[in-house]
N, C-alpha and C. Protein backbone atom coordinates (compact mmCIF):
# COMPACT_ATOMS: atom_id res chain seq x y z
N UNK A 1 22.56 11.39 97.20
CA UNK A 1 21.64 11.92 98.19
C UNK A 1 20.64 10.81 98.54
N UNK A 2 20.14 10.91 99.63
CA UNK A 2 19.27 9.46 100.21
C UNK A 2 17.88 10.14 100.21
N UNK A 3 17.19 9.32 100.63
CA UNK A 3 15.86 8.98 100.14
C UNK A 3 15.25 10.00 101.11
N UNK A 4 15.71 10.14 102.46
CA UNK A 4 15.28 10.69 103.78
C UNK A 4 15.92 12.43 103.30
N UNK A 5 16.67 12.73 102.67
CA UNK A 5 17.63 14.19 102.39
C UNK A 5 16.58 14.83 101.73
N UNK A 6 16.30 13.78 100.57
CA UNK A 6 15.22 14.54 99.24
C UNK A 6 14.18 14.93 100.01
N UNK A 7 13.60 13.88 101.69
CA UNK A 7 12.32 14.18 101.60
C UNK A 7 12.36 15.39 102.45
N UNK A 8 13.89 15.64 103.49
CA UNK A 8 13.76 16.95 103.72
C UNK A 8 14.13 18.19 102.64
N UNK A 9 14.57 17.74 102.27
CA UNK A 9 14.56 19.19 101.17
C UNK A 9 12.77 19.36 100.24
N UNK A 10 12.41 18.38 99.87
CA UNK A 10 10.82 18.93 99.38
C UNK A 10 10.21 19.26 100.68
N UNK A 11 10.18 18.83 101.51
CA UNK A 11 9.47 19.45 102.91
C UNK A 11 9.73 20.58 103.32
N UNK A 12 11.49 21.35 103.07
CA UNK A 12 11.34 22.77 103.47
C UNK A 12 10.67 23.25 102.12
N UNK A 13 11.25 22.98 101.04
CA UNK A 13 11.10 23.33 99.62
C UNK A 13 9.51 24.29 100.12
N UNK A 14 8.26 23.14 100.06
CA UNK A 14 6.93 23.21 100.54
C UNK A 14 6.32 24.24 101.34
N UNK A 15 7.12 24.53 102.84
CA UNK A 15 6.85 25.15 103.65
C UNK A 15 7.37 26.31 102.93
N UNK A 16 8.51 26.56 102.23
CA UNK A 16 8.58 27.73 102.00
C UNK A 16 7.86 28.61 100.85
N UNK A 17 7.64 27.23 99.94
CA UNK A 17 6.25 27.71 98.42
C UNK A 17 5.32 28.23 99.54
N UNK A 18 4.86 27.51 100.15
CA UNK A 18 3.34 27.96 100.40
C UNK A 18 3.39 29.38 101.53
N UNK A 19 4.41 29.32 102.18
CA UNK A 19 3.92 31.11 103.21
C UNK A 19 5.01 31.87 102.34
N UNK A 20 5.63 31.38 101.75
CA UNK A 20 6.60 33.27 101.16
C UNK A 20 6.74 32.89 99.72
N UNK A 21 6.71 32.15 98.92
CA UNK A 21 6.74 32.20 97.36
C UNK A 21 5.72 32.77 96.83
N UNK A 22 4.05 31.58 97.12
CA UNK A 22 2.92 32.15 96.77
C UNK A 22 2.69 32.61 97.51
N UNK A 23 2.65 32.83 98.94
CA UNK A 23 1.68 33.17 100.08
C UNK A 23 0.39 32.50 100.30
N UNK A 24 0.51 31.79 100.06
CA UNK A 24 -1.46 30.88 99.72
C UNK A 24 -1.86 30.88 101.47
N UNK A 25 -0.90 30.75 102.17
CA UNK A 25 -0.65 30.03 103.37
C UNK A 25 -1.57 28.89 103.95
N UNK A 26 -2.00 28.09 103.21
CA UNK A 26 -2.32 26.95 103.15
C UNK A 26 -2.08 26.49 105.10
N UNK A 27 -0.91 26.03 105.52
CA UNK A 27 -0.10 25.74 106.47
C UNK A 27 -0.54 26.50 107.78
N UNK A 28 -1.18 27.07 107.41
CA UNK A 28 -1.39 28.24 108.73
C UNK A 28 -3.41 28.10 109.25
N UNK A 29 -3.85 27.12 108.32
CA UNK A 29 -5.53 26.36 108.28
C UNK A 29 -5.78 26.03 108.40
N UNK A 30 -6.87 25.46 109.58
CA UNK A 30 -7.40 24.36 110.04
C UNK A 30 -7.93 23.24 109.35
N UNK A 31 -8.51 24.45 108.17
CA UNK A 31 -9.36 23.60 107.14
C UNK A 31 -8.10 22.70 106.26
N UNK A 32 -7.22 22.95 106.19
CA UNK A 32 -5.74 22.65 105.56
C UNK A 32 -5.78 21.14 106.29
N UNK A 33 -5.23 21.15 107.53
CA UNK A 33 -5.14 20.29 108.25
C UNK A 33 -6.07 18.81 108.33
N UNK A 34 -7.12 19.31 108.52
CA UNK A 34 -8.52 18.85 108.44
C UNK A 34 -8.42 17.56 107.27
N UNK A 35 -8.17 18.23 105.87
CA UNK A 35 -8.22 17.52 104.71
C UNK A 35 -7.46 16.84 105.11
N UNK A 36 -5.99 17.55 104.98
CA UNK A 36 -5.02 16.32 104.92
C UNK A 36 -4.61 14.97 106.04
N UNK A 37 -5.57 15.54 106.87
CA UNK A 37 -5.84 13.83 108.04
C UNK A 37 -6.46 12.95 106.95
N UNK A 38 -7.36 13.47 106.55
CA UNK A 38 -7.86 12.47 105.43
C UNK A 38 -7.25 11.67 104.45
N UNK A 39 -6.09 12.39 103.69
CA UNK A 39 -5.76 12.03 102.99
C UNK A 39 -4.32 10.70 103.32
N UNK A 40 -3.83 11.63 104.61
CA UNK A 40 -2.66 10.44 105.44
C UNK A 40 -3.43 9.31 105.59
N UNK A 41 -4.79 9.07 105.93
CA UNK A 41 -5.26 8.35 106.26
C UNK A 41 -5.33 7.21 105.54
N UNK A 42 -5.75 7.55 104.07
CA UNK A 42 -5.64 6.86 102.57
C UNK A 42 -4.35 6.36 101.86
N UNK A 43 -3.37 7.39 101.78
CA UNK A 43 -1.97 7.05 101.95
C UNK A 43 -1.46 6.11 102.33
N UNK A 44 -1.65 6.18 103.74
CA UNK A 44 -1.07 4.84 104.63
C UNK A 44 -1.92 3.77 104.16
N UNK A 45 -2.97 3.46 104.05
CA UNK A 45 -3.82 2.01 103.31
C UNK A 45 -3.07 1.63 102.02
N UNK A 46 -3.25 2.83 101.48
CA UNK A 46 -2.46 2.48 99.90
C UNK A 46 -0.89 2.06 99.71
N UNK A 47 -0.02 2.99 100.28
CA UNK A 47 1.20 2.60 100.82
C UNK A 47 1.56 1.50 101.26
N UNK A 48 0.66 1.32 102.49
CA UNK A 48 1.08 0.34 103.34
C UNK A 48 0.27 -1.25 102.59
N UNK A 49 -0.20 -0.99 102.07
CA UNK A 49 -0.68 -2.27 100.96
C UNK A 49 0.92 -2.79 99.88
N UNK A 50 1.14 -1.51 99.31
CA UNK A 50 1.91 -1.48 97.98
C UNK A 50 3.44 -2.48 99.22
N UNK A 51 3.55 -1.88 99.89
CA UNK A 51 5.40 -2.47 100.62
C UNK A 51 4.97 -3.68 101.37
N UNK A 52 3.82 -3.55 102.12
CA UNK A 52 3.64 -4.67 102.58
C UNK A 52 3.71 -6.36 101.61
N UNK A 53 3.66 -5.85 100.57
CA UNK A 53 3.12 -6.86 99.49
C UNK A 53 4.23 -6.64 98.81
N UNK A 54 5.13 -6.24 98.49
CA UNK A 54 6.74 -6.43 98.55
C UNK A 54 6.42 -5.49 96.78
N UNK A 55 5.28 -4.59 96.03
CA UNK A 55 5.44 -4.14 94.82
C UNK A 55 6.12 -3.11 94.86
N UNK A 56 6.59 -2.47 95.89
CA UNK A 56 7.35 -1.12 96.32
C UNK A 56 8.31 -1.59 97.06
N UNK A 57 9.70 -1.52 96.67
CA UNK A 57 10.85 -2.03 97.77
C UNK A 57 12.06 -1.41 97.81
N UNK A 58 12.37 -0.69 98.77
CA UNK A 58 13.06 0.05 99.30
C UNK A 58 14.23 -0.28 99.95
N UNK A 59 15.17 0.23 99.42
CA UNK A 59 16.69 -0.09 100.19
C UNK A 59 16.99 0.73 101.88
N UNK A 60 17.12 -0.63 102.69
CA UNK A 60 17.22 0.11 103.86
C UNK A 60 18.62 1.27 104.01
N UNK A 61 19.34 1.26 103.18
CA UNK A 61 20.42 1.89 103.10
C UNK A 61 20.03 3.59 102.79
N UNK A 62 18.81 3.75 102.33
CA UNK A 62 18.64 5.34 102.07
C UNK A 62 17.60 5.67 102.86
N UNK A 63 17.00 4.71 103.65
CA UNK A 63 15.66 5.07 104.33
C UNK A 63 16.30 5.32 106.29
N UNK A 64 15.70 5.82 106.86
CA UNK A 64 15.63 5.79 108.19
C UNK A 64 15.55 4.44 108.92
N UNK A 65 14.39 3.37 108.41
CA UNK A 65 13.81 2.59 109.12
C UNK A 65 12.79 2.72 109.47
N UNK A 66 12.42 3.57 110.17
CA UNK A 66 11.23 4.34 110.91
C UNK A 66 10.05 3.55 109.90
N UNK A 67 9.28 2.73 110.02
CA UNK A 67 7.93 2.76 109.01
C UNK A 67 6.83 2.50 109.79
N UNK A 68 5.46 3.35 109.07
CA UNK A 68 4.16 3.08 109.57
C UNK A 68 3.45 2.30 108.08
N UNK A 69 2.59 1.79 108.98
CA UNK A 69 1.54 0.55 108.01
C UNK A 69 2.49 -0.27 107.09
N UNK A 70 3.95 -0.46 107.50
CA UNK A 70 4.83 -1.05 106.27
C UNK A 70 5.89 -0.09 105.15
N UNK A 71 5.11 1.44 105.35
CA UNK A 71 5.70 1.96 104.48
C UNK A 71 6.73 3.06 104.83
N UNK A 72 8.27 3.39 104.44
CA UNK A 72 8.59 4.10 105.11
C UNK A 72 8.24 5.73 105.44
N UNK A 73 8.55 6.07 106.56
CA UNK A 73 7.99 7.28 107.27
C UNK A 73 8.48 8.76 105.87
N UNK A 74 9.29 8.35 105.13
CA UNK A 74 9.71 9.21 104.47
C UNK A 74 8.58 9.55 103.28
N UNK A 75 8.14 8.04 103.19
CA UNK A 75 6.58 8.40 101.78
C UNK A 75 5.99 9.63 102.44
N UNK A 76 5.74 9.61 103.87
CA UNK A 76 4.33 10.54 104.27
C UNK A 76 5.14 11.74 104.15
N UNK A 77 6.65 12.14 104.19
CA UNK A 77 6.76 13.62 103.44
C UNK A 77 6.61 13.80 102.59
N UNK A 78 6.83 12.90 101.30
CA UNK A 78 6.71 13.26 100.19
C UNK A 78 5.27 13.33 99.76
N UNK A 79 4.68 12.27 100.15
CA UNK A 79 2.97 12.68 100.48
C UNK A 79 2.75 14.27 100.94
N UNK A 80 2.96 14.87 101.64
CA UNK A 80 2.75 16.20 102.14
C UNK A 80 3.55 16.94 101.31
N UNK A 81 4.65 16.97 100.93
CA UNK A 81 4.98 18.00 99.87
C UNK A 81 4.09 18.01 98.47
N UNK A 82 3.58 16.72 98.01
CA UNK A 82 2.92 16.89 97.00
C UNK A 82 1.77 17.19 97.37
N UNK A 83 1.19 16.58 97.70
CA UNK A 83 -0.28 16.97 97.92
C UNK A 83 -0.16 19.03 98.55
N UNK A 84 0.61 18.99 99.37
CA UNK A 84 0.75 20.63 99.74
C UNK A 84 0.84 21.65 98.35
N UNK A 85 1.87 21.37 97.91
CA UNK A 85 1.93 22.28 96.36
C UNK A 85 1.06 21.72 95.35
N UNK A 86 0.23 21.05 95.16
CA UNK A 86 -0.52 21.35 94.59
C UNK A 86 -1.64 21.96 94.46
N UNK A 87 -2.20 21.82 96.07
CA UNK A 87 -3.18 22.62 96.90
C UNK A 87 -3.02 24.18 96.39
N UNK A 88 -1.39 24.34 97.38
CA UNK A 88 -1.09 25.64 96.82
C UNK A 88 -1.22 26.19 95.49
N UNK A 89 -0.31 25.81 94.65
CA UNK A 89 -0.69 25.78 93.59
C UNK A 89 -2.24 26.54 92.20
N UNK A 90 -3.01 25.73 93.31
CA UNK A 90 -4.38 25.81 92.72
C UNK A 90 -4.74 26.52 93.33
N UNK A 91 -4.79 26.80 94.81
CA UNK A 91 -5.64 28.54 95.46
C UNK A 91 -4.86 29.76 94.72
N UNK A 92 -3.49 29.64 94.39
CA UNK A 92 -2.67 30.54 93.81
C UNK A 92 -3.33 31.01 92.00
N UNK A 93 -3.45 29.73 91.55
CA UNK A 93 -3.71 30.05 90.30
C UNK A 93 -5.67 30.46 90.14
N UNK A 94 -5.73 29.95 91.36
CA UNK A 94 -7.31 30.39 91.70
C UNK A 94 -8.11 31.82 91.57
N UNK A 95 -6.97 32.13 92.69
CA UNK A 95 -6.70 33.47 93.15
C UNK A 95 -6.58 34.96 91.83
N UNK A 96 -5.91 34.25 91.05
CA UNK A 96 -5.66 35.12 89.61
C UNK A 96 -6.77 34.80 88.70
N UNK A 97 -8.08 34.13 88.76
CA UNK A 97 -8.86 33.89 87.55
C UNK A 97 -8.24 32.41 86.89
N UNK A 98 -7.58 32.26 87.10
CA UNK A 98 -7.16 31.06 86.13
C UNK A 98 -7.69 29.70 86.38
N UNK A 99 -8.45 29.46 85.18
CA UNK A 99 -9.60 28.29 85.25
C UNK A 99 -9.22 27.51 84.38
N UNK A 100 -9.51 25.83 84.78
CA UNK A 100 -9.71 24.67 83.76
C UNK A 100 -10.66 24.76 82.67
């Protein structure tokens, strides 16, 4: 399986945790959105540092091509699936009392 398959499968994976597994619906929030400009924003610096500088190197054979700041377009799904379920995650376990 290639690099671009995994990142669609955690990307539906994601969409489907967050409106029908937990329901958090995260995805459906401005305030959702909001953050995570922020965080693409950081991503791509960090990312695009790590490939640009050859410490992250990627076989064009599983990737698209497609890259921003250096890094391929596939990091920023996997960026959004993680950062998404964990979000979720935590309003979910929020939601029930469950504290650090």
């Amino acid at each position: 399986m290639t690099y671009t398959e995994l990142v669609l499968l955690a990307i539906l994976f994601t969409v489907i945790n967050d409106l029908y597994i937990l329901r958090t619906r995260l995805l459906t929030r401005k305030v959702f959105w909001t953050s995570y400009a922020i965080i693409v924003f950081f991503q791509l610096i960090t990312n695009g540092w790590l490939t640009y500088n050859e410490i992250v190197i990627y076989s064009d054979d599983v990737i698209t091509g497609l890259r921003i700041a250096f890094a391929p377009i596939e990091d920023l799904g996997f960026g959004f699936a993680l950062v998404t379920n964990v979000m979720a995650l935590w309003v979910f376990w929020g939601r029930r009392g469950i504290r650090s």
